[in-house]
Protein backbone atom coordinates (compact mmCIF):
# COMPACT_ATOMS: atom_id res chain seq x y z
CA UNK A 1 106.16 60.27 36.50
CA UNK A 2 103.08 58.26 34.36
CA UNK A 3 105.47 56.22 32.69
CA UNK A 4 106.47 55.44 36.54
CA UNK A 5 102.91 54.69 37.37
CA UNK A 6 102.17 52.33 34.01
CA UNK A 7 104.97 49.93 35.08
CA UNK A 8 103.34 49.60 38.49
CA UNK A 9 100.11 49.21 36.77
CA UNK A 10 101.48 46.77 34.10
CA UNK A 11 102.71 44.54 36.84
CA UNK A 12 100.06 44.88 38.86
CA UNK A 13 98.00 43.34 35.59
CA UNK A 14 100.58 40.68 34.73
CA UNK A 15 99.84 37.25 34.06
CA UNK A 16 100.48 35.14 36.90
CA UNK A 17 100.51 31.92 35.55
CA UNK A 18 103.08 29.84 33.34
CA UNK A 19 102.54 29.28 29.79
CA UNK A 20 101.87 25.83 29.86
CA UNK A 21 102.33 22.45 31.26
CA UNK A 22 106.17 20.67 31.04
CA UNK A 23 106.94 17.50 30.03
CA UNK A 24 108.37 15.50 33.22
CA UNK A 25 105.94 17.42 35.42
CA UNK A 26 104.52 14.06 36.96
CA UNK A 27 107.89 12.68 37.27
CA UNK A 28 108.70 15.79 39.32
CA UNK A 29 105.51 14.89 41.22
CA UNK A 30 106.23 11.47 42.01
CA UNK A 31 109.42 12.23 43.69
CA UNK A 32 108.31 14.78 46.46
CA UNK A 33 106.30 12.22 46.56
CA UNK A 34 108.60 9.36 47.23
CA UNK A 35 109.38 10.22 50.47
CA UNK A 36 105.63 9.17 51.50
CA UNK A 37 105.46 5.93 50.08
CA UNK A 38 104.56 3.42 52.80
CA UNK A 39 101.35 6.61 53.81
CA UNK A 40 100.20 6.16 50.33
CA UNK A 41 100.60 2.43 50.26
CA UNK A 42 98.61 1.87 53.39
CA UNK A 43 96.21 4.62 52.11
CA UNK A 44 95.90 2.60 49.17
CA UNK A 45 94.29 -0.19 50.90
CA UNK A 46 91.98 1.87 53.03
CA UNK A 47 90.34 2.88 50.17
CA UNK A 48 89.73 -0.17 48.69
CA UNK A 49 88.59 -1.67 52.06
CA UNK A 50 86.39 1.36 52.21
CA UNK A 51 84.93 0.76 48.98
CA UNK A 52 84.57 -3.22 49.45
CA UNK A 53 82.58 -2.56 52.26
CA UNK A 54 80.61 0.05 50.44
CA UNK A 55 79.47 -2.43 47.57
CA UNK A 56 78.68 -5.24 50.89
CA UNK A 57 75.87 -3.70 52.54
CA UNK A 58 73.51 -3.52 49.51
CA UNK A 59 74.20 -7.25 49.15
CA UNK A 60 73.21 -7.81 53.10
CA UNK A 61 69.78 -5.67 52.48
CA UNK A 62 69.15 -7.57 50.14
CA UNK A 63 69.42 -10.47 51.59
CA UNK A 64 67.22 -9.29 55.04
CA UNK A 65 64.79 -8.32 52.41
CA UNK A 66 64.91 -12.23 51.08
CA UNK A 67 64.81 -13.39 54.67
CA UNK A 68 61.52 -11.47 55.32
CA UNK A 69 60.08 -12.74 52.59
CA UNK A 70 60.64 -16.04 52.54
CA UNK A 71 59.34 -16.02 56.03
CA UNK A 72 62.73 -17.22 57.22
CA UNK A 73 63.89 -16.90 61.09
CA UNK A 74 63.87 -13.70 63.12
CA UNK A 75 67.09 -14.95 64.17
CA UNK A 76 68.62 -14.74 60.84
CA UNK A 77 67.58 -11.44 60.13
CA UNK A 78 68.54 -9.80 63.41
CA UNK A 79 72.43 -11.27 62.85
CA UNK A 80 71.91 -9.55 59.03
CA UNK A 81 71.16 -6.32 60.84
CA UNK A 82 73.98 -6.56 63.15
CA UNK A 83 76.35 -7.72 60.41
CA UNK A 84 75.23 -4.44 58.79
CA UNK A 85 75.83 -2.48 61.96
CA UNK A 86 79.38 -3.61 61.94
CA UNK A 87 80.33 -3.04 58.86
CA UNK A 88 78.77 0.89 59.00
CA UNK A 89 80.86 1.16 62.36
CA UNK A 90 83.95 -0.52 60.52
CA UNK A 91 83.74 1.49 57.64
CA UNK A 92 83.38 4.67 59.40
CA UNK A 93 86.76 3.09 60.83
CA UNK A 94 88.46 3.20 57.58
CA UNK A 95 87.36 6.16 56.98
CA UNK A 96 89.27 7.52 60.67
CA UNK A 97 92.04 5.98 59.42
CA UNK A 98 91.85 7.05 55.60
CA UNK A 99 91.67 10.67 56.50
CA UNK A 100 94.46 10.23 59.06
CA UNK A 101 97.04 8.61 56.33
CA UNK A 102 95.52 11.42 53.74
CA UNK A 103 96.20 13.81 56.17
CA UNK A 104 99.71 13.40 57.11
CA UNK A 105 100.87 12.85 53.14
CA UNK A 106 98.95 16.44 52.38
CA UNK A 107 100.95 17.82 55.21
CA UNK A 108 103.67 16.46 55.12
CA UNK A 109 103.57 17.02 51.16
CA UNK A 110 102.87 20.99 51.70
CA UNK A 111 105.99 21.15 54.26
CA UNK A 112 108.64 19.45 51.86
CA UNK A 113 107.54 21.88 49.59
CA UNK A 114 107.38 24.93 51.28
CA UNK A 115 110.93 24.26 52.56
CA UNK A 116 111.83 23.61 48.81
CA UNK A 117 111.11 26.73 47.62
CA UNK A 118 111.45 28.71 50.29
CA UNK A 119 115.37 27.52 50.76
CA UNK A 120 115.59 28.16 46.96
CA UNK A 121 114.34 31.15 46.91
CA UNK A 122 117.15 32.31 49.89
CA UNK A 123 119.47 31.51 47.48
CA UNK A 124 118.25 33.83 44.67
CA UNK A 125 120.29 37.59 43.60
CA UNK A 126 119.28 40.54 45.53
CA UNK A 127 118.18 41.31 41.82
CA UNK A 128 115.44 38.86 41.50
CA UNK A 129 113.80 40.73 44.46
CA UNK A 130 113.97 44.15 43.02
CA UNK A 131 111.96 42.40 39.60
CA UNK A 132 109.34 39.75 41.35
CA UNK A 133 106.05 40.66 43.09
CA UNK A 134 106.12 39.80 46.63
CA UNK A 135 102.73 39.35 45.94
CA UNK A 136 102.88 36.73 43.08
CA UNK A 137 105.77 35.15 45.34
CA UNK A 138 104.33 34.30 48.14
CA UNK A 139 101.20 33.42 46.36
CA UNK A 140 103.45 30.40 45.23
CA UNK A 141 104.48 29.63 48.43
CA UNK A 142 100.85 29.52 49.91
CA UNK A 143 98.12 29.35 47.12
CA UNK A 144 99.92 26.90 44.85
CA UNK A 145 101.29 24.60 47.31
CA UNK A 146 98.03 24.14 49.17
CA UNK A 147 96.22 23.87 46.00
CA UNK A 148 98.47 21.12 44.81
CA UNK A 149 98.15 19.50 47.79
CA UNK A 150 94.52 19.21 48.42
CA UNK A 151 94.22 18.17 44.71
CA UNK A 152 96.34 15.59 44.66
CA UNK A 153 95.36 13.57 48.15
CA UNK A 154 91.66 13.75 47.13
CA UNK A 155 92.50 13.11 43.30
CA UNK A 156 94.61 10.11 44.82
CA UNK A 157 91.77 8.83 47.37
CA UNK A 158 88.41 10.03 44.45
CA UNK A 159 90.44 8.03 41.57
CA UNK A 160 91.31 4.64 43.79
CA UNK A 161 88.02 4.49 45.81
CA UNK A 162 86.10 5.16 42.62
CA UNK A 163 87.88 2.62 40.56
CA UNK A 164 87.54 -0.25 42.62
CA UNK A 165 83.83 0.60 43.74
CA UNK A 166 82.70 0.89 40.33
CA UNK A 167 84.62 -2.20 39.04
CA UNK A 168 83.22 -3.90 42.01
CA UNK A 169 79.08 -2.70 41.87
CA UNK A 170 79.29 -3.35 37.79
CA UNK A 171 80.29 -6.96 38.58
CA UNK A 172 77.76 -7.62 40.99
CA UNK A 173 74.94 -6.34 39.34
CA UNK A 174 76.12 -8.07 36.13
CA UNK A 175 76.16 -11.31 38.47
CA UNK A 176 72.71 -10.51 39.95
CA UNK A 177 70.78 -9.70 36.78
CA UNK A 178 72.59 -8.30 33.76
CA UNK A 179 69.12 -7.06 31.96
CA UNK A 180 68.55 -4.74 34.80
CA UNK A 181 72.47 -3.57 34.70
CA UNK A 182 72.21 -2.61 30.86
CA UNK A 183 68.76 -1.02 31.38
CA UNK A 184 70.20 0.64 34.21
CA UNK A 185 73.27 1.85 32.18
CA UNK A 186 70.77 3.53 29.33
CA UNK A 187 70.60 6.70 31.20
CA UNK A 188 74.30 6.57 31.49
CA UNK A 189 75.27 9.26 29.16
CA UNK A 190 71.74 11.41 30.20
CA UNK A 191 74.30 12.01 33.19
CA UNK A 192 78.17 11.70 32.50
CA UNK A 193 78.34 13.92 29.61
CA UNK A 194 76.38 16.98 31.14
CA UNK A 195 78.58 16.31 34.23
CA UNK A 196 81.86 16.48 32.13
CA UNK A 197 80.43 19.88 30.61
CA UNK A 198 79.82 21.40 34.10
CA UNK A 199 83.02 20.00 35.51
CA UNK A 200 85.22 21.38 32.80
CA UNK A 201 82.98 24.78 33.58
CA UNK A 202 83.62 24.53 37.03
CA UNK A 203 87.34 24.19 36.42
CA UNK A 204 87.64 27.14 34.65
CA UNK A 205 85.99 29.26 36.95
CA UNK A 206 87.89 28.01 39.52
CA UNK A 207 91.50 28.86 38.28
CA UNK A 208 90.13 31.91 37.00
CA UNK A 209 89.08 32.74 40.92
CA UNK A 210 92.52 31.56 41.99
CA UNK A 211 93.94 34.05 39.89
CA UNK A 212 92.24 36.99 40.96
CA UNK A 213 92.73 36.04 44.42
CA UNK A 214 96.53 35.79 43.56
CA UNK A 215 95.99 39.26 42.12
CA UNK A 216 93.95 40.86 45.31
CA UNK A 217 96.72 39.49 47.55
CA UNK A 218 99.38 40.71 45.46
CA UNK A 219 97.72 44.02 45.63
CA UNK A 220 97.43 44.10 49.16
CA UNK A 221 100.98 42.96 49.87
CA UNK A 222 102.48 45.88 47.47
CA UNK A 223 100.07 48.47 48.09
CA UNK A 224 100.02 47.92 52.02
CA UNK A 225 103.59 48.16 52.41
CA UNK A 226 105.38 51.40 53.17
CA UNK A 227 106.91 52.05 49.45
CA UNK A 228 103.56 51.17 47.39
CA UNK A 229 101.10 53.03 49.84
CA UNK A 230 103.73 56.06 49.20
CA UNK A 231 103.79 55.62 45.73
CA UNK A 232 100.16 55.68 45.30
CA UNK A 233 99.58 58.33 47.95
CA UNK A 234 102.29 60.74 45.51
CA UNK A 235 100.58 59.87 42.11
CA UNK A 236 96.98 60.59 43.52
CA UNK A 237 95.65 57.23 42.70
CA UNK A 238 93.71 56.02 45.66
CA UNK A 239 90.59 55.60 43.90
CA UNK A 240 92.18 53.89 41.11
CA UNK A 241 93.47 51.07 43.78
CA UNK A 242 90.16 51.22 44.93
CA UNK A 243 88.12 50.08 41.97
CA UNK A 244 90.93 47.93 40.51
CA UNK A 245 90.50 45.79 43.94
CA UNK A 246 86.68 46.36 43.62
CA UNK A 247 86.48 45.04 40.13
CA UNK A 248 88.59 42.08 40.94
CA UNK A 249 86.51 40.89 44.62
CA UNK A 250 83.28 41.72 42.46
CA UNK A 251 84.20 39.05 39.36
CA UNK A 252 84.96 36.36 42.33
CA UNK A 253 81.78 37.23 44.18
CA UNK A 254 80.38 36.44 40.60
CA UNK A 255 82.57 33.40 40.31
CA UNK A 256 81.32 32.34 43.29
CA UNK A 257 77.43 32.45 42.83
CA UNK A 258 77.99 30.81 39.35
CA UNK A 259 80.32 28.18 40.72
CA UNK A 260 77.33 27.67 43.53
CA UNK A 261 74.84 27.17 40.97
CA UNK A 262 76.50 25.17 38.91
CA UNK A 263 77.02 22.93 41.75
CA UNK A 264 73.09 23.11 42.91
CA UNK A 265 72.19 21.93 39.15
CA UNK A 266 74.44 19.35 39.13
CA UNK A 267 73.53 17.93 42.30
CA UNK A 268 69.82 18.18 41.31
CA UNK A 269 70.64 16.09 37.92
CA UNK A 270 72.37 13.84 39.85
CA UNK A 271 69.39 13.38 42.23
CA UNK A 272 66.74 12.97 39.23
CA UNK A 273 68.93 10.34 36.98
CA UNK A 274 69.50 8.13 39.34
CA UNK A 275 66.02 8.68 40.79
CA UNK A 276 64.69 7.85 37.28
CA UNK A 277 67.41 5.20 36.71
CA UNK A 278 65.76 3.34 40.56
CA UNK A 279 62.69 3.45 38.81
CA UNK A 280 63.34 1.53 35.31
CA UNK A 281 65.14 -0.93 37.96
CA UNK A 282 62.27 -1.28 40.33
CA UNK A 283 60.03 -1.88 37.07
CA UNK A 284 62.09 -4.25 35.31
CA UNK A 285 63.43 -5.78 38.58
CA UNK A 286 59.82 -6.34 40.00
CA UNK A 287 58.34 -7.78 36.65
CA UNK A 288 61.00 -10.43 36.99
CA UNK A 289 60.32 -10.80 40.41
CA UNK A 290 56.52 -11.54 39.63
CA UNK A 291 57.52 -13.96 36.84
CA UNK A 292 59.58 -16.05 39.52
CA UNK A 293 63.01 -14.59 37.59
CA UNK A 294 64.44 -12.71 40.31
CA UNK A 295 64.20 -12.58 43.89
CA UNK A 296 62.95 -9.51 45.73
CA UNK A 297 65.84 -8.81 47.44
CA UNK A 298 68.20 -9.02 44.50
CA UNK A 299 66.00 -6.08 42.79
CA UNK A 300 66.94 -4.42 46.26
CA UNK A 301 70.66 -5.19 46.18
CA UNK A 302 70.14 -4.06 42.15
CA UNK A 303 68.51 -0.29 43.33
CA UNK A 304 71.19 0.18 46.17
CA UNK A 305 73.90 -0.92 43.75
CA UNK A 306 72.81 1.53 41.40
CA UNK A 307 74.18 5.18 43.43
CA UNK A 308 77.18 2.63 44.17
CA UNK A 309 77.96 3.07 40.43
CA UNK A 310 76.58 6.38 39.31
CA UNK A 311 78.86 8.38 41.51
CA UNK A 312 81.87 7.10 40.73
CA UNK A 313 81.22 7.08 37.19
CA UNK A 314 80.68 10.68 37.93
CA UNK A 315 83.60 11.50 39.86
CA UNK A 316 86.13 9.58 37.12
CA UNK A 317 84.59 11.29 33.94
CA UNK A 318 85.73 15.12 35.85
CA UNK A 319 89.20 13.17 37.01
CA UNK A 320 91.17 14.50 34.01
CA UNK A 321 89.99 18.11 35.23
CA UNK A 322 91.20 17.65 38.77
CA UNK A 323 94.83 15.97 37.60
CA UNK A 324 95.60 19.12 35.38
CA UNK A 325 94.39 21.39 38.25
CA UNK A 326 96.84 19.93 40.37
CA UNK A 327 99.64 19.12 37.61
CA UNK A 328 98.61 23.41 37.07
CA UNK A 329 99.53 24.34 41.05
CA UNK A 330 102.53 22.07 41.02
CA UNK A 331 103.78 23.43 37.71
CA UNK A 332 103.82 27.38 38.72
CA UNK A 333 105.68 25.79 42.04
CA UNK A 334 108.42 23.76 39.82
CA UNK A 335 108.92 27.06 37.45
CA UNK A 336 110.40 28.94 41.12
CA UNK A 337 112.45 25.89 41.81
CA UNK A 338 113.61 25.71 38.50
CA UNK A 339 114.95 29.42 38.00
CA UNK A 340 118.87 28.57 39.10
CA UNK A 341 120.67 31.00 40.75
CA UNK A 342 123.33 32.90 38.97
CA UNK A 343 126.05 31.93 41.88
CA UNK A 344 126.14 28.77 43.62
CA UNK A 345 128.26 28.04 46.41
CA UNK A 346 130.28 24.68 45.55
CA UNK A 347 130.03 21.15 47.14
CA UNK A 348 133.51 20.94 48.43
CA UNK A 349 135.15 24.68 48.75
CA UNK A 350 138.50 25.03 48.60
CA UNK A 351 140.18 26.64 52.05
CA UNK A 352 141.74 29.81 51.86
CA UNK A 353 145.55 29.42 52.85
CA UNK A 354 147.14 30.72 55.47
CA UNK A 355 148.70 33.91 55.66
CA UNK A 356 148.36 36.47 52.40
CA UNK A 357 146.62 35.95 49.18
CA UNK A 358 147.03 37.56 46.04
CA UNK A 359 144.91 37.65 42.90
CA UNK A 360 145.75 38.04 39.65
CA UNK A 361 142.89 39.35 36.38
CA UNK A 362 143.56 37.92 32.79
CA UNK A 363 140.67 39.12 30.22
CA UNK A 364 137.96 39.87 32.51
CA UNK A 365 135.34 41.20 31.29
CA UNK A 366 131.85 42.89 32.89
CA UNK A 367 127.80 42.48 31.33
CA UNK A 368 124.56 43.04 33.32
CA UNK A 369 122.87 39.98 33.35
CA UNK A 370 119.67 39.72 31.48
CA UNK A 371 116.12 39.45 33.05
CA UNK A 372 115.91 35.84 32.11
CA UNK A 373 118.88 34.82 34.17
CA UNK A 374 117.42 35.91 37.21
CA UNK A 375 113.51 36.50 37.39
CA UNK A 376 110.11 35.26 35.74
CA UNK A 377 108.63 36.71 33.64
CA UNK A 378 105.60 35.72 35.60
CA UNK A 379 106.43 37.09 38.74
CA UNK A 380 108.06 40.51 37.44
């Protein structure tokens, strides 16, 4: 009877995750992508539309800001503002249309595989079933799927949008005044290397959250289901269940204040570098100014240009966390689709004649099939 009980427990307590990342993973990737192809071509260029017209209106303030000053005509700086205007309503636009594209490649991305696996999976050994955790199974199906999902359409849209609109602001402000660019860059690594810290925090946390969660609903599949609520009920272990499940909801409660904080502090060091970072422009910018070097509006254009290339730089120095956490997701969903089942039905049968058959044995011979053929050791 305990020994019983332990190999619940033990399974209950298994790892659910694979050992490690596969070589040909993002070759795998690319070809459920594939399908999607002319989505993520014309997502492509939304974002970097979007991010063209991002790095434009700093340019256009700057020049209202040259208009004013110079005393030029109201005309002129009335057909700036509108010019402005239009490109806020045309970039909120793109964005309509960015989310629409980004939205029907995630879906249509979670469907393709959710069929996959869930047509391979009909095809596995009445055995596999009796080994794997309906939990830890269908945790695949849902958890990983959407998780690779979501990562990779925002990885895709973060890495392209951030690309081009950093490539684009460094240029400009290099054209515009490259003293005030490398000043502004000396509080670069102030910022991106606390942000890759936190982010590779925050990443950890994270999977470690999506694994407890993959534990709590595995709990609550087996345990609310006729056989495991017996089981438990006959080895007196309500209580145990209880502050198992207690234990793991408390550590992502936990998880999820220090994954809020983390976030607060970041956002906060983000706020105060490239508050500090406007400031060394606005000095240096408005000394030249004074001296006749640079025009006022050009240290405007420089100060609005500036968040145009902090971000991004911030979002691209976490990118190589958000690629593994999706390369993660779709890797536990390629080890189901890669576990073969032990018979396959051929691509062109042979008909059975008509009339009588006979069969004949020569030197058959009968083995159980090991655990390897047939499960995971992941999902046992």
């Amino acid at each position: 009877m305990e020994n019983t009980w332990s190999l619940l427990h033990g399974a209950m307590n298994a790892a659910d995750t694979p050992t490690g990342l596969r070589r040909g993973t993002v070759r795998r990737v690319a070809r459920f992508a594939r399908p999607h192809w002319r989505r993520l071509a014309v997502f492509g260029v939304l974002t970097v539309v979007s991010a063209v017209l991002a790095v434009s209106t700093p340019l256009l303030a700057g020049r209202v800001v040259d208009v004013i000053v110079g005393d030029g005509a109201a005309t002129t700086v009335v057909w700036l503002a509108l010019l402005i205007a239009g490109i806020a309503v045309a970039d909120a636009g793109v964005g309509l249309a960015e989310r629409w594209q980004s939205a029907h490649i995630g879906e249509g991305l979670i469907f393709d595989l959710r069929r996959a696996v869930f047509e391979h999976v009909q095809r596995m050994p009445i055995a596999f079933f009796a080994r794997s955790r309906t939990g830890a199974l269908v945790s695949r199906l849902n958890n990983d799927v959407i998780g690779a999902q979501r990562t990779f359409t925002a990885t895709l849209s973060g890495l392209v949008t951030n690309v081009v609109q950093l490539l684009l602001s460094f240029a400009v402000m290099v054209t515009l005044s490259w003293q005030v660019t490398l000043l502004a860059l000396a509080l670069l690594p102030v910022f991106v290397l606390p942000a890759r810290r936190i982010g590779r925090r925050m990443a950890a946390l994270q999977h470690e959250a999506a694994g407890l969660n993959a534990s709590m609903t595995d709990q609550m599949t087996e345990r609310f289901s006729a056989p495991g609520a017996t089981l438990v009920k006959l080895f007196g272990r309500p209580d145990v269940e209880v502050d198992e499940f207690g234990a793991r909801a408390g550590r992502v409660r936990d998880i999820g204040v220090r994954t809020a904080m983390l976030t607060r502090w970041f956002m906060t060091n983000l706020t105060l570098v490239s508050a500090l970072a406007q400031a060394l422009v606005y000095g240096l910018g408005g000394w030249l100014a004074l001296r006749g070097t640079l025009d006022a509006g050009t240290v405007v254009s420089l100060a609005l240009l500036l968040t145009r290339l902090y971000t991004p730089l911030t979002a691209l120095a976490n990118v190589r966390v958000d690629v593994m956490t999706a390369l993660v997701s779709f890797e536990r969903i390629f080890e189901v689709l890669d576990l073969r089942p032990m018979l396959t039905e051929t691509d062109r049968p042979t008909p059975l004649p008509d009339g009588g058959v006979s069969l004949e044995f020569h030197d058959v011979r009968f083995a159980y099939p090991s655990a390897e053929q047939y499960s995971l050791a992941s999902l046992e």
